[in-house]
Protein backbone atom coordinates (compact mmCIF):
# COMPACT_ATOMS: atom_id res chain seq x y z
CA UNK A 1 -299.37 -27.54 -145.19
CA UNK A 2 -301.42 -31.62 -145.55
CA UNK A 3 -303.32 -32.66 -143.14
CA UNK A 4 -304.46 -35.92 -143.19
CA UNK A 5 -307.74 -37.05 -140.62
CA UNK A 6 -308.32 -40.35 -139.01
CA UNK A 7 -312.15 -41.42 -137.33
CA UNK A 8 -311.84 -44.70 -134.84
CA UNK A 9 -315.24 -45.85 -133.72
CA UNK A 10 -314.94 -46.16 -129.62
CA UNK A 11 -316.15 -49.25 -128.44
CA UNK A 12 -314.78 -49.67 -124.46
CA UNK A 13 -314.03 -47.55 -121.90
CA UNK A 14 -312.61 -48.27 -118.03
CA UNK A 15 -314.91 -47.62 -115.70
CA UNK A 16 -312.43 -46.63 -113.16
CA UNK A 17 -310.89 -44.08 -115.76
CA UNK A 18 -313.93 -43.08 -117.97
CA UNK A 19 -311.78 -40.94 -119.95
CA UNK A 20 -309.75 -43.88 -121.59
CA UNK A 21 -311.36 -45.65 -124.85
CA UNK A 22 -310.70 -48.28 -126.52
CA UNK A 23 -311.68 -48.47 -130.26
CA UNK A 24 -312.60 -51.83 -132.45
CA UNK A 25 -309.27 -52.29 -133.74
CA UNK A 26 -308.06 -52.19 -130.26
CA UNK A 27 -305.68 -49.13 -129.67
CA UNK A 28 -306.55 -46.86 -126.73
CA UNK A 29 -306.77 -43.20 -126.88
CA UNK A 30 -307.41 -40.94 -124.10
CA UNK A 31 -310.14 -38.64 -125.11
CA UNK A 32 -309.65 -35.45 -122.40
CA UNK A 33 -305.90 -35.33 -123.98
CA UNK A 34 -307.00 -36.68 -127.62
CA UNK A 35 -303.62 -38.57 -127.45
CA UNK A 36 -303.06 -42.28 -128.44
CA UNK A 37 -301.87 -44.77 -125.48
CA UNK A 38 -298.99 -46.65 -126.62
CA UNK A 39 -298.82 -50.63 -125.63
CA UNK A 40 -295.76 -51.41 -123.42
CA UNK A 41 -294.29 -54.37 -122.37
CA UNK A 42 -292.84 -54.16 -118.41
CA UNK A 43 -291.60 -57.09 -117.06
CA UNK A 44 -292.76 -59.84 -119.50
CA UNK A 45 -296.31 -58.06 -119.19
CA UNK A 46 -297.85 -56.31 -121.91
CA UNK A 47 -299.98 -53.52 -120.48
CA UNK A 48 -300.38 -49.63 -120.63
CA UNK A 49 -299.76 -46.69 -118.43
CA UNK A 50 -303.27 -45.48 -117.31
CA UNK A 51 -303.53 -42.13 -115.04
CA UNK A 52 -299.33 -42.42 -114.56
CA UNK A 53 -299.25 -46.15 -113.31
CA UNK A 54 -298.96 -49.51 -115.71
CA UNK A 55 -301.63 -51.60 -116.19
CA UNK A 56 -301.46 -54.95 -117.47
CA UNK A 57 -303.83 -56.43 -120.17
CA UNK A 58 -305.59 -59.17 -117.99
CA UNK A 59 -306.44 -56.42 -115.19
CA UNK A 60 -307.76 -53.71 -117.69
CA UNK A 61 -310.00 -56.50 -119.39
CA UNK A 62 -311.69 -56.95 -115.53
CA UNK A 63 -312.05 -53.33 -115.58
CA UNK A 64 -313.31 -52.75 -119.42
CA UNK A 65 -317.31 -51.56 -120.38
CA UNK A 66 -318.81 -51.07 -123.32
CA UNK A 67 -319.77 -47.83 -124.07
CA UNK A 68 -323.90 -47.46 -124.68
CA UNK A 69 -324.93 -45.21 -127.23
CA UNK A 70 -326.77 -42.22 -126.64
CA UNK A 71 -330.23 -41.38 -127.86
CA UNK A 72 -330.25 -38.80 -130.25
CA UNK A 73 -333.24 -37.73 -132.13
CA UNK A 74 -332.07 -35.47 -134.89
């Protein structure tokens, strides 16, 4: 048995869902399941399902932060 290993470098996050990131090549993975979000289209609005409901682009970029880096001193 391959296995093959992938690192994205997590830039956003919501800040009403903390555990969904986005990275810099903008796909969104939720990090307490490790799973990739996949982009739908619902309605003419392209969007993704966040915590079970859809969310469009233009509301998750109201609700995006960028994720500060944490002081580490080793």
């Amino acid at each position: 048995m391959k296995t093959i290993s992938v690192d994205y470098t997590l830039k956003y996050e919501l800040s009403s869902s903390p555990n969904y990131k986005f990275t810099t090549c903008k796909k969104c993975f939720n990090v307490k399941t490790g799973r990739r979000i996949k982009q739908t289209l619902v309605g003419g609005s392209i969007g993704y399902v966040i915590n079970g409901r859809f969310k469009s682009l233009t509301s998750l970029r109201k609700d995006l932060r960028k994720i500060e880096s944490e002081y580490c001193p080793f």
